[in-house]
PDB file of N, CA and C in Angstrom:
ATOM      1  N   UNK A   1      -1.173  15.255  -3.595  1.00  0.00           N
ATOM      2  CA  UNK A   1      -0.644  13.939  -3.838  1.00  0.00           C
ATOM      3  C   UNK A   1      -1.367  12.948  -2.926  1.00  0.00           C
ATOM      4  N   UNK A   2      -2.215  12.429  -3.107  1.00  0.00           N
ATOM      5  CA  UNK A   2      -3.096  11.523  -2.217  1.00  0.00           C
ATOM      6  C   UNK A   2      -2.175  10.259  -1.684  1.00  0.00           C
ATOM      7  N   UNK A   3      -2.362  10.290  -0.634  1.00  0.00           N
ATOM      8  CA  UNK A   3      -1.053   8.414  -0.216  1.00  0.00           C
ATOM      9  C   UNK A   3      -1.724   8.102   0.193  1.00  0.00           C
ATOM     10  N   UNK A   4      -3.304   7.973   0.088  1.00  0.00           N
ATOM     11  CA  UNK A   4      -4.022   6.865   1.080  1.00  0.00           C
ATOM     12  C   UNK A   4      -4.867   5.759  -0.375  1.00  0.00           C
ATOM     13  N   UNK A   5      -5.152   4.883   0.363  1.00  0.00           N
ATOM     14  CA  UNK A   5      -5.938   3.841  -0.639  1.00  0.00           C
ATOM     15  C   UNK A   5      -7.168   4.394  -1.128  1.00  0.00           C
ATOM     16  N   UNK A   6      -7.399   4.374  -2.442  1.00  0.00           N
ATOM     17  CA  UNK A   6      -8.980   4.900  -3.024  1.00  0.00           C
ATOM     18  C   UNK A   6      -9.662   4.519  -2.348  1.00  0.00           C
ATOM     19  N   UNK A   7     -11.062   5.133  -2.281  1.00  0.00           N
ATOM     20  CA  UNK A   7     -12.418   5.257  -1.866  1.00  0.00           C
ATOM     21  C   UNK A   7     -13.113   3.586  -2.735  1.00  0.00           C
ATOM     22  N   UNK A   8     -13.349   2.344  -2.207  1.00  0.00           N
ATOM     23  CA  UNK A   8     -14.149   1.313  -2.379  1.00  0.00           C
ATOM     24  C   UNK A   8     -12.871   0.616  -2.854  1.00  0.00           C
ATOM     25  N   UNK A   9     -11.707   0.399  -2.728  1.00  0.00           N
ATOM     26  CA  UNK A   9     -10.869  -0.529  -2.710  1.00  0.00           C
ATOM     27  C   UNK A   9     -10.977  -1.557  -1.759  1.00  0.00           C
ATOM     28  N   UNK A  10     -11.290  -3.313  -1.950  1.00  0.00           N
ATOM     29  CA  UNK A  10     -11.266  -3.692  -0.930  1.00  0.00           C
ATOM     30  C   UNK A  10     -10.520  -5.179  -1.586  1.00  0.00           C
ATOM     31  N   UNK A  11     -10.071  -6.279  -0.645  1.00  0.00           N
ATOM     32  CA  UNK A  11      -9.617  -7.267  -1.001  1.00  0.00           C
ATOM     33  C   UNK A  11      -8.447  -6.907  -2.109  1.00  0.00           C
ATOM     34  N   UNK A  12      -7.212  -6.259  -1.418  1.00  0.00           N
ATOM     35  CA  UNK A  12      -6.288  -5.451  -2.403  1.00  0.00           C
ATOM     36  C   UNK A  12      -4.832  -6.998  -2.113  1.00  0.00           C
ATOM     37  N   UNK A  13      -5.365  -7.350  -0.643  1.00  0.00           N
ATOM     38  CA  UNK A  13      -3.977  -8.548  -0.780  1.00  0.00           C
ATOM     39  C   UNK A  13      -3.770  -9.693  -1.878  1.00  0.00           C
ATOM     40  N   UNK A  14      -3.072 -10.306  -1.254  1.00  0.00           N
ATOM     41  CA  UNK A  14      -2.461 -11.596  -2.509  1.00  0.00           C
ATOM     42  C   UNK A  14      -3.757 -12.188  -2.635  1.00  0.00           C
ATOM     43  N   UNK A  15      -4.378 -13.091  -1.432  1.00  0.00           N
ATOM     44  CA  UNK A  15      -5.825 -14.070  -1.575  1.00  0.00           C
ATOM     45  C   UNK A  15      -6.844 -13.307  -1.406  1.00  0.00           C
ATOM     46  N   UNK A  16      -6.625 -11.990  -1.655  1.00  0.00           N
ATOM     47  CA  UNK A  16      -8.169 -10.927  -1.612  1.00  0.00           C
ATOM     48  C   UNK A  16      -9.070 -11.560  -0.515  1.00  0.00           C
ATOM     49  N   UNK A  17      -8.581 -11.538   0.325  1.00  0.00           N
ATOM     50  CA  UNK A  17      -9.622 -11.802   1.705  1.00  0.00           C
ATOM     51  C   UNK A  17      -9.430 -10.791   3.021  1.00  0.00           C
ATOM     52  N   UNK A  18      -8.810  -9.366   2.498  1.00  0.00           N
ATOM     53  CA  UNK A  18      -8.995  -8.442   3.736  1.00  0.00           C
ATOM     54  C   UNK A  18      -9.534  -7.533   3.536  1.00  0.00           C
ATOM     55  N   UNK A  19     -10.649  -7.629   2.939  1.00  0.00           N
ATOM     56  CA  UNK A  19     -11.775  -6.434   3.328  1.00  0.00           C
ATOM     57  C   UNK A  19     -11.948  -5.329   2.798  1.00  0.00           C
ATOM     58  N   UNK A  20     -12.313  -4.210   3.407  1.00  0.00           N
ATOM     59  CA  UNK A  20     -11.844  -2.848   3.215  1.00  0.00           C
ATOM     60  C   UNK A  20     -10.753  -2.286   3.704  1.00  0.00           C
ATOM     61  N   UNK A  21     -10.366  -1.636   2.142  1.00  0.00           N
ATOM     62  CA  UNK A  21      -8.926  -0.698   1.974  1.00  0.00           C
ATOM     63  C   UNK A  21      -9.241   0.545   2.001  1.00  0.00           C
ATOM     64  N   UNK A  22     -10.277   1.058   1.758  1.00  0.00           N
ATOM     65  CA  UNK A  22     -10.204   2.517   1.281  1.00  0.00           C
ATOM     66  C   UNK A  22      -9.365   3.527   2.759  1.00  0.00           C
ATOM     67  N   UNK A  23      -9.139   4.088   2.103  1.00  0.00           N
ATOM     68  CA  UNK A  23      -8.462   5.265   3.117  1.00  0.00           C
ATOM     69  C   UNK A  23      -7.038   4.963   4.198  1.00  0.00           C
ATOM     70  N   UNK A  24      -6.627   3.342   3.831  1.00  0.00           N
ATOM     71  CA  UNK A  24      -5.511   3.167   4.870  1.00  0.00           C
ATOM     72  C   UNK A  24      -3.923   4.018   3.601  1.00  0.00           C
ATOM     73  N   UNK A  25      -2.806   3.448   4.175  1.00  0.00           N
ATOM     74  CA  UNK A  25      -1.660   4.115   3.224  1.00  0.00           C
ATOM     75  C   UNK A  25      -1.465   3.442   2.243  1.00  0.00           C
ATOM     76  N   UNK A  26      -1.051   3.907   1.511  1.00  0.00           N
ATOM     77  CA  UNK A  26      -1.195   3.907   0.097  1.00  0.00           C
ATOM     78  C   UNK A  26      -0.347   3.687  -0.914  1.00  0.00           C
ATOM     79  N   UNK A  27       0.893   4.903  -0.194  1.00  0.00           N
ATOM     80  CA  UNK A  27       2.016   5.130  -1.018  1.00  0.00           C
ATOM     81  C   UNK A  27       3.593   5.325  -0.573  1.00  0.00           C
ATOM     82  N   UNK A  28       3.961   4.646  -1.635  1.00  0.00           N
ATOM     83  CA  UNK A  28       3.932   3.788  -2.727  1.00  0.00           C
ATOM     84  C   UNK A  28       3.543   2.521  -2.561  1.00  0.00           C
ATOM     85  N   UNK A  29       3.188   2.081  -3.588  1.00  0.00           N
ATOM     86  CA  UNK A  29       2.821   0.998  -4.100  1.00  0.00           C
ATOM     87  C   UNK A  29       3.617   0.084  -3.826  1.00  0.00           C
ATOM     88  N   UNK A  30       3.092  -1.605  -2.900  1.00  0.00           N
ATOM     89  CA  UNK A  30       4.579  -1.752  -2.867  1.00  0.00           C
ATOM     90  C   UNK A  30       4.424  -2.894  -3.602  1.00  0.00           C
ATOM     91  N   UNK A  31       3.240  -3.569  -4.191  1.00  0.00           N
ATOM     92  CA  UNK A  31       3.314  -4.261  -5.161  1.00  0.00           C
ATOM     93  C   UNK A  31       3.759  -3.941  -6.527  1.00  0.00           C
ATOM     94  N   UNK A  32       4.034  -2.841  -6.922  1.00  0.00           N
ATOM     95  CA  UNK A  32       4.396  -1.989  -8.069  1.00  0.00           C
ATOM     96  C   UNK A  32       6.283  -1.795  -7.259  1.00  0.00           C
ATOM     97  N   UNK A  33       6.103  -1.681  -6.518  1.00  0.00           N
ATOM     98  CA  UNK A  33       7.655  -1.744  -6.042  1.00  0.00           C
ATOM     99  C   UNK A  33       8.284  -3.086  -6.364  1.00  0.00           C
ATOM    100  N   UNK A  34       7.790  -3.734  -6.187  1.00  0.00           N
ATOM    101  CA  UNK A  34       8.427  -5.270  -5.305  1.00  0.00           C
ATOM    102  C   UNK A  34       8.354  -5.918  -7.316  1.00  0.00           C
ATOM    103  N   UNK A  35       7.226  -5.795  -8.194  1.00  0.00           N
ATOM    104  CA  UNK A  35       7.440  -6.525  -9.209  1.00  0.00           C
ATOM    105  C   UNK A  35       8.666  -5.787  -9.921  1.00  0.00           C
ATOM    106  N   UNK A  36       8.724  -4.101  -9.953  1.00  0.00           N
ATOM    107  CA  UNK A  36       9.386  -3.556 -10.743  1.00  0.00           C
ATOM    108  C   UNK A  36      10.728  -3.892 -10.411  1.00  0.00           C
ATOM    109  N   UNK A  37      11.063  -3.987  -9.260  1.00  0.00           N
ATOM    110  CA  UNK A  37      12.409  -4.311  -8.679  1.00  0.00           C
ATOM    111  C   UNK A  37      13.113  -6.001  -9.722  1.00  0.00           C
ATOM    112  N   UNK A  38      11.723  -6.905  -9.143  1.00  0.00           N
ATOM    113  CA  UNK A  38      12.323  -8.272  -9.662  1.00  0.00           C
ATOM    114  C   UNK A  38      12.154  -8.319 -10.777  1.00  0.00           C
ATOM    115  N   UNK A  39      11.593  -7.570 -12.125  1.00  0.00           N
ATOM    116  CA  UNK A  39      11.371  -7.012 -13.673  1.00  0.00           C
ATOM    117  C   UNK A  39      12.698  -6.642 -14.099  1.00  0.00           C
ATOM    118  N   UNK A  40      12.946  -5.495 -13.320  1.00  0.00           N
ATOM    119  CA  UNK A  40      14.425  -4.915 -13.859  1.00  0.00           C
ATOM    120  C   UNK A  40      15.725  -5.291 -13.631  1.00  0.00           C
ATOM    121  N   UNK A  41      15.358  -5.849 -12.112  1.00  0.00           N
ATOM    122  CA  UNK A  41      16.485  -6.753 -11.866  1.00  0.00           C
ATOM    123  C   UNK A  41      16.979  -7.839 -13.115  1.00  0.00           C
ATOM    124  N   UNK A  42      16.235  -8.656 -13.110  1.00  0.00           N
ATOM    125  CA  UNK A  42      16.425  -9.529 -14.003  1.00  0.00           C
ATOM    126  C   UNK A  42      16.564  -9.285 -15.841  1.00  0.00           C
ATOM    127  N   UNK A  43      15.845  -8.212 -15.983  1.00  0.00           N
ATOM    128  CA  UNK A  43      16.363  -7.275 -17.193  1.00  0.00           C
ATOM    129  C   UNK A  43      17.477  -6.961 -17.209  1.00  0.00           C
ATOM    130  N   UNK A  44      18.070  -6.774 -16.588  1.00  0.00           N
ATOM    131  CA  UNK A  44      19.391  -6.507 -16.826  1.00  0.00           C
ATOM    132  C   UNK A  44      20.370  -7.726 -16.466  1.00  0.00           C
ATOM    133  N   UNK A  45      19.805  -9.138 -16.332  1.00  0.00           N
ATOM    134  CA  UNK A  45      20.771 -10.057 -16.345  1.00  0.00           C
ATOM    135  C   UNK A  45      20.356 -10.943 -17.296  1.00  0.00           C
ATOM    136  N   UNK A  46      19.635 -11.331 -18.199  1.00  0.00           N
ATOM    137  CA  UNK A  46      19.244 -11.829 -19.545  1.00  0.00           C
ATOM    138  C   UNK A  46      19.827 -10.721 -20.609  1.00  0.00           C
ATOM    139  N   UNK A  47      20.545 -11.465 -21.586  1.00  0.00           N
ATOM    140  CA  UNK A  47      19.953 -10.990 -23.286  1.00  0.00           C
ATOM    141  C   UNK A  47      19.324 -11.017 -24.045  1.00  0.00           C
ATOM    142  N   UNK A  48      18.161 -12.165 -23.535  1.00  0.00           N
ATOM    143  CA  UNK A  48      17.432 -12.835 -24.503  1.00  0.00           C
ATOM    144  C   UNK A  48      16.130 -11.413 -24.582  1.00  0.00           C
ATOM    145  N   UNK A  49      15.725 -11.544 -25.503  1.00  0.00           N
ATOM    146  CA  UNK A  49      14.575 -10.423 -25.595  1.00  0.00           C
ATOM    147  C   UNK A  49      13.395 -10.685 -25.361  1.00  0.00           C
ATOM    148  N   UNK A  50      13.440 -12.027 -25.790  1.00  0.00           N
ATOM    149  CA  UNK A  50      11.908 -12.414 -24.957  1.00  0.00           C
ATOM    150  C   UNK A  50      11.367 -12.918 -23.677  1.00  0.00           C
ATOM    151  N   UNK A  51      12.721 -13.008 -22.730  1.00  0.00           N
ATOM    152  CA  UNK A  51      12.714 -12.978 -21.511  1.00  0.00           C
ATOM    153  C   UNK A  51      12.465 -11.768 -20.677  1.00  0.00           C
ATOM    154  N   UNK A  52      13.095 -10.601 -21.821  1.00  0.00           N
ATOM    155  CA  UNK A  52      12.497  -8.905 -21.218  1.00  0.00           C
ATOM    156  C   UNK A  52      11.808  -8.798 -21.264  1.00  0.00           C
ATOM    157  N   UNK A  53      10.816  -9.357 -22.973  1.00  0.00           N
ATOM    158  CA  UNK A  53       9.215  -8.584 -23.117  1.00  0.00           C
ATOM    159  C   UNK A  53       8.335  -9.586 -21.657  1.00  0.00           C
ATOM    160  N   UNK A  54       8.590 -10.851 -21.803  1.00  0.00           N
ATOM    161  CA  UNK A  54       7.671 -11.453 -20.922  1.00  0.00           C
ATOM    162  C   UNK A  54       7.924 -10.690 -19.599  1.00  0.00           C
ATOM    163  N   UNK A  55       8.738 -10.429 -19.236  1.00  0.00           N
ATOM    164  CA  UNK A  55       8.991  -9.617 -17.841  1.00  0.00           C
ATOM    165  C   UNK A  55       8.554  -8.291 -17.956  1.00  0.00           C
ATOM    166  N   UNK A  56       9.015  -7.455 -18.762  1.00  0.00           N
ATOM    167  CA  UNK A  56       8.186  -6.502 -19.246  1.00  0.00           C
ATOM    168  C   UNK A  56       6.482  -6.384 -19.428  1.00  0.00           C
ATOM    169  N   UNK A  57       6.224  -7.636 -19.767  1.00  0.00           N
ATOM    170  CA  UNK A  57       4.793  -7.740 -19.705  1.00  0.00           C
ATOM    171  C   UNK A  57       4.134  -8.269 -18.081  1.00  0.00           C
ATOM    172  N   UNK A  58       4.802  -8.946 -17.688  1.00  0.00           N
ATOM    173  CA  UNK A  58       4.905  -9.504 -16.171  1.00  0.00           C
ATOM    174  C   UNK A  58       4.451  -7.867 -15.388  1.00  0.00           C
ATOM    175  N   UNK A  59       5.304  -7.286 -15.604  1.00  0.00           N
ATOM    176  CA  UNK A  59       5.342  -5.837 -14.603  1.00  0.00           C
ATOM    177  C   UNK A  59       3.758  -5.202 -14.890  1.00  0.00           C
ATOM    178  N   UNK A  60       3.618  -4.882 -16.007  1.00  0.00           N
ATOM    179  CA  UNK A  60       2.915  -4.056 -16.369  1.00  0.00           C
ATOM    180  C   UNK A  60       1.094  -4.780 -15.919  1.00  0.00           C
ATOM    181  N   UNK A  61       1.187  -5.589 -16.618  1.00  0.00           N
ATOM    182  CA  UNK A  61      -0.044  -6.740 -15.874  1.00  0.00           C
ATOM    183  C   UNK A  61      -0.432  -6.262 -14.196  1.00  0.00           C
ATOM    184  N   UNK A  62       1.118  -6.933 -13.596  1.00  0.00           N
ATOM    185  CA  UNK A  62       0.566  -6.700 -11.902  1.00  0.00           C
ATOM    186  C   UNK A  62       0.174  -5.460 -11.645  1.00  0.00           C
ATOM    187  N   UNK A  63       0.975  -4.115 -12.109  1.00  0.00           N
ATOM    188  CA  UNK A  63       0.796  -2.906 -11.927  1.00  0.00           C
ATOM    189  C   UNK A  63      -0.568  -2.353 -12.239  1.00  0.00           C
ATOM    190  N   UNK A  64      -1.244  -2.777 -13.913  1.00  0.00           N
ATOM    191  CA  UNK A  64      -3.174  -2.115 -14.259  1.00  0.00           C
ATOM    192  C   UNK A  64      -3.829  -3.202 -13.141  1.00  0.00           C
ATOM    193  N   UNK A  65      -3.038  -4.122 -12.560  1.00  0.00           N
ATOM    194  CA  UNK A  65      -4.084  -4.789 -12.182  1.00  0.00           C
ATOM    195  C   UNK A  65      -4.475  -4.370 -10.617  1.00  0.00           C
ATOM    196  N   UNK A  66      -3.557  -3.619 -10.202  1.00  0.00           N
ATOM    197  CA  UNK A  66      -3.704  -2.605  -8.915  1.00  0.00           C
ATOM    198  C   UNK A  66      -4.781  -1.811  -9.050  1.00  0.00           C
ATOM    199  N   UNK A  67      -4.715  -0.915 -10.366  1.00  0.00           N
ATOM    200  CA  UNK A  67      -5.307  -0.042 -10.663  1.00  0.00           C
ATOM    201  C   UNK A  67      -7.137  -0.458 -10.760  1.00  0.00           C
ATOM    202  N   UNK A  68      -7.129  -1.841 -11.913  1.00  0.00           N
ATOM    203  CA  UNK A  68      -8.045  -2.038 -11.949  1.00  0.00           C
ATOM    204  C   UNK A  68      -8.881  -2.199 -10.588  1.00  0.00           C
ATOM    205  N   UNK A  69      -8.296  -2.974  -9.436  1.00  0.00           N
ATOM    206  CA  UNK A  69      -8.584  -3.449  -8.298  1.00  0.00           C
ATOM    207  C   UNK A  69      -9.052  -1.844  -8.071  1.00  0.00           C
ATOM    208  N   UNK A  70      -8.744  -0.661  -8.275  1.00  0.00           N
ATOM    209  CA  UNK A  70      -8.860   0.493  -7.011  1.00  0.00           C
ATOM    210  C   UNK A  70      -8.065   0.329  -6.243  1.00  0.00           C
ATOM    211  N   UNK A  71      -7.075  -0.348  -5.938  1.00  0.00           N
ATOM    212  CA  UNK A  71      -5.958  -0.965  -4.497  1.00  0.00           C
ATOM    213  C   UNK A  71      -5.244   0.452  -4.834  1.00  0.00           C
ATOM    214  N   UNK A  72      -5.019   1.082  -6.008  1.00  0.00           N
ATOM    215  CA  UNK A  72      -3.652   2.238  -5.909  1.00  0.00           C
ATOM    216  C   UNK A  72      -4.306   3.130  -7.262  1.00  0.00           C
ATOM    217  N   UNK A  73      -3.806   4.273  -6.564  1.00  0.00           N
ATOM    218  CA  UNK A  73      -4.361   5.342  -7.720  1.00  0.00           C
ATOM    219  C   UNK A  73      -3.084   5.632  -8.582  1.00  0.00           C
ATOM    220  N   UNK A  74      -2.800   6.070  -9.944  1.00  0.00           N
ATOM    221  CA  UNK A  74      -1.865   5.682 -11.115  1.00  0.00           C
ATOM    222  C   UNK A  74      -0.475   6.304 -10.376  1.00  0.00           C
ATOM    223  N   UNK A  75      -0.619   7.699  -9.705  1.00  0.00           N
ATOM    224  CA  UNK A  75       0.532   8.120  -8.989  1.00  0.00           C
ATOM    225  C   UNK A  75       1.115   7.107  -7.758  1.00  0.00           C
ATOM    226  N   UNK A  76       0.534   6.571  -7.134  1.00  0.00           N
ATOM    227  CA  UNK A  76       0.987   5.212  -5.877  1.00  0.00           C
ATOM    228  C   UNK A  76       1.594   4.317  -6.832  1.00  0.00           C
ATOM    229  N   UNK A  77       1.171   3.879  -8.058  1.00  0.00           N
ATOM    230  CA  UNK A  77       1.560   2.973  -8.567  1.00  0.00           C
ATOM    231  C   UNK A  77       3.239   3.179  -9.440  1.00  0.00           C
ATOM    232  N   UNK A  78       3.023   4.638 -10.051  1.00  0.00           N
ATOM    233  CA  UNK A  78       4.033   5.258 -10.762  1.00  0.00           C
ATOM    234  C   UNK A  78       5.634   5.083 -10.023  1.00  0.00           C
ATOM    235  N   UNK A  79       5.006   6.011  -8.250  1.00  0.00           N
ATOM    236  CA  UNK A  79       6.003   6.726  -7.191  1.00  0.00           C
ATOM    237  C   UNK A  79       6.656   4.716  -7.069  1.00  0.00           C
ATOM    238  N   UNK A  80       5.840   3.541  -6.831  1.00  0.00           N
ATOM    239  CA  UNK A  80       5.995   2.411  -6.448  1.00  0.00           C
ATOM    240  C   UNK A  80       7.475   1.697  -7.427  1.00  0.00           C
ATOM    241  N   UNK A  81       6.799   1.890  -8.808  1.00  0.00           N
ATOM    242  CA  UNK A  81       7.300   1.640 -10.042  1.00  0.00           C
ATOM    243  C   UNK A  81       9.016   2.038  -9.884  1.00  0.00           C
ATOM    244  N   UNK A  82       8.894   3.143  -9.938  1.00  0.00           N
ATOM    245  CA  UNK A  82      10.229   4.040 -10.127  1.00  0.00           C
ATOM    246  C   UNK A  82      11.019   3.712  -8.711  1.00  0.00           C
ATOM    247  N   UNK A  83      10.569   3.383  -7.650  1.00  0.00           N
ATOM    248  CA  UNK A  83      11.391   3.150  -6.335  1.00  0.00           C
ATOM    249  C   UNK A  83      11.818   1.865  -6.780  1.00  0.00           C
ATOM    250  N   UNK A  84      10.970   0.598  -7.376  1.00  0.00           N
ATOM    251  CA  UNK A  84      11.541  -0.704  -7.656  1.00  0.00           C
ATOM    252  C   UNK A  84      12.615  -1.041  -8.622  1.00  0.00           C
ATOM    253  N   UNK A  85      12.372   0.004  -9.727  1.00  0.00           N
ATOM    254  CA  UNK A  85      13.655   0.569 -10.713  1.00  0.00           C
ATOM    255  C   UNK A  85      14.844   0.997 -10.296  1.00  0.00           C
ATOM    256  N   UNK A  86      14.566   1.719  -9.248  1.00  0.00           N
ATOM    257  CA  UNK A  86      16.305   2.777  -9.063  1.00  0.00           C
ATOM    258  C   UNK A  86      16.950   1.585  -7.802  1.00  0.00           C
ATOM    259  N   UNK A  87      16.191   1.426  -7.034  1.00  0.00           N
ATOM    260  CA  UNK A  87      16.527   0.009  -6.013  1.00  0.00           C
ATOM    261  C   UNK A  87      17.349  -1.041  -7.298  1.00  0.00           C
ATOM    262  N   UNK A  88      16.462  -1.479  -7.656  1.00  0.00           N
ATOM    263  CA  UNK A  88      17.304  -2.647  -8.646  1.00  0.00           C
ATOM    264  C   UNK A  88      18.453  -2.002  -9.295  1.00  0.00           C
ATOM    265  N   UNK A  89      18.308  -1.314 -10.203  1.00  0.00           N
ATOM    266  CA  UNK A  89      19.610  -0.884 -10.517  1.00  0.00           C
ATOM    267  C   UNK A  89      21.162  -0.522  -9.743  1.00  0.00           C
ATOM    268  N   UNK A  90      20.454  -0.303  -8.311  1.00  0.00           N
ATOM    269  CA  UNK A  90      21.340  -0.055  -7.403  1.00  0.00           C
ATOM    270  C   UNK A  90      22.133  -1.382  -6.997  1.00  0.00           C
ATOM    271  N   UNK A  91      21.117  -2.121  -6.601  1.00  0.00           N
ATOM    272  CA  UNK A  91      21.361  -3.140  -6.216  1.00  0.00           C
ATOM    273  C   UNK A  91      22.506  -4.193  -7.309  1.00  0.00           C
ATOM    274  N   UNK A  92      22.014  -4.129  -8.797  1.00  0.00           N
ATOM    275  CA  UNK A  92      22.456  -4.712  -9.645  1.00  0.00           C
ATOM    276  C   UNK A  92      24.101  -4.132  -9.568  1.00  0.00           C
ATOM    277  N   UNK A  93      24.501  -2.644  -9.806  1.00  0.00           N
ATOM    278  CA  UNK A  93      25.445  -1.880  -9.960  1.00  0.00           C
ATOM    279  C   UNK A  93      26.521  -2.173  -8.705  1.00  0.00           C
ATOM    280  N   UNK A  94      25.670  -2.824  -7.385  1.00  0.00           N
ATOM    281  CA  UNK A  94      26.586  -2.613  -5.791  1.00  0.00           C
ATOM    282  C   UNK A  94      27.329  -4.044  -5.929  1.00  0.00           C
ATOM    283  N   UNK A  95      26.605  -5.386  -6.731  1.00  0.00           N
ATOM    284  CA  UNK A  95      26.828  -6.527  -6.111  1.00  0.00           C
ATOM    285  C   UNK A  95      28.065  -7.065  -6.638  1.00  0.00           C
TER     286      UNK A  95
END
């Protein structure tokens, strides 16, 4: 299970101005955390459906776009995904 950043990942932050990533930690993902959380969160407080797909599409975007970057390999992104899911739901279910 690799948890470190791919090999030639670099400029993985928000303004892509820090450099080289390869080999620091990895996992999870916490940009794949942090969108999936505010995705599902809010999925579950709309009915409207096209407020899901756009959020639905919202998630999925930031998440290939990790990938594309090299910033996270598909498992960092997955393990990231699913922590921002069960968090939200938790969160949604506690408040």
């Amino acid at each position: 299970f690799p948890v470190t950043i791919p090999i030639g990942a670099s400029n993985c932050n928000l303004l892509c101005n820090d450099g080289n990533q390869s080999g620091l930690p990895g996992m999870p993902s916490s940009h794949s955390a942090q969108v999936a959380f505010f995705s599902s969160f809010y999925i579950q407080q709309t009915h409207n459906i096209y407020i899901k797909i756009i959020l639905l599409g919202y998630a999925i975007i930031v998440m290939y776009s990790r990938y594309i970057k090299r910033c996270h390999t598909f498992k960092q992104i997955f393990v990231g995904a699913i922590l921002g899911i069960c968090l939200s739901y938790l969160t949604v279910r506690h408040l």
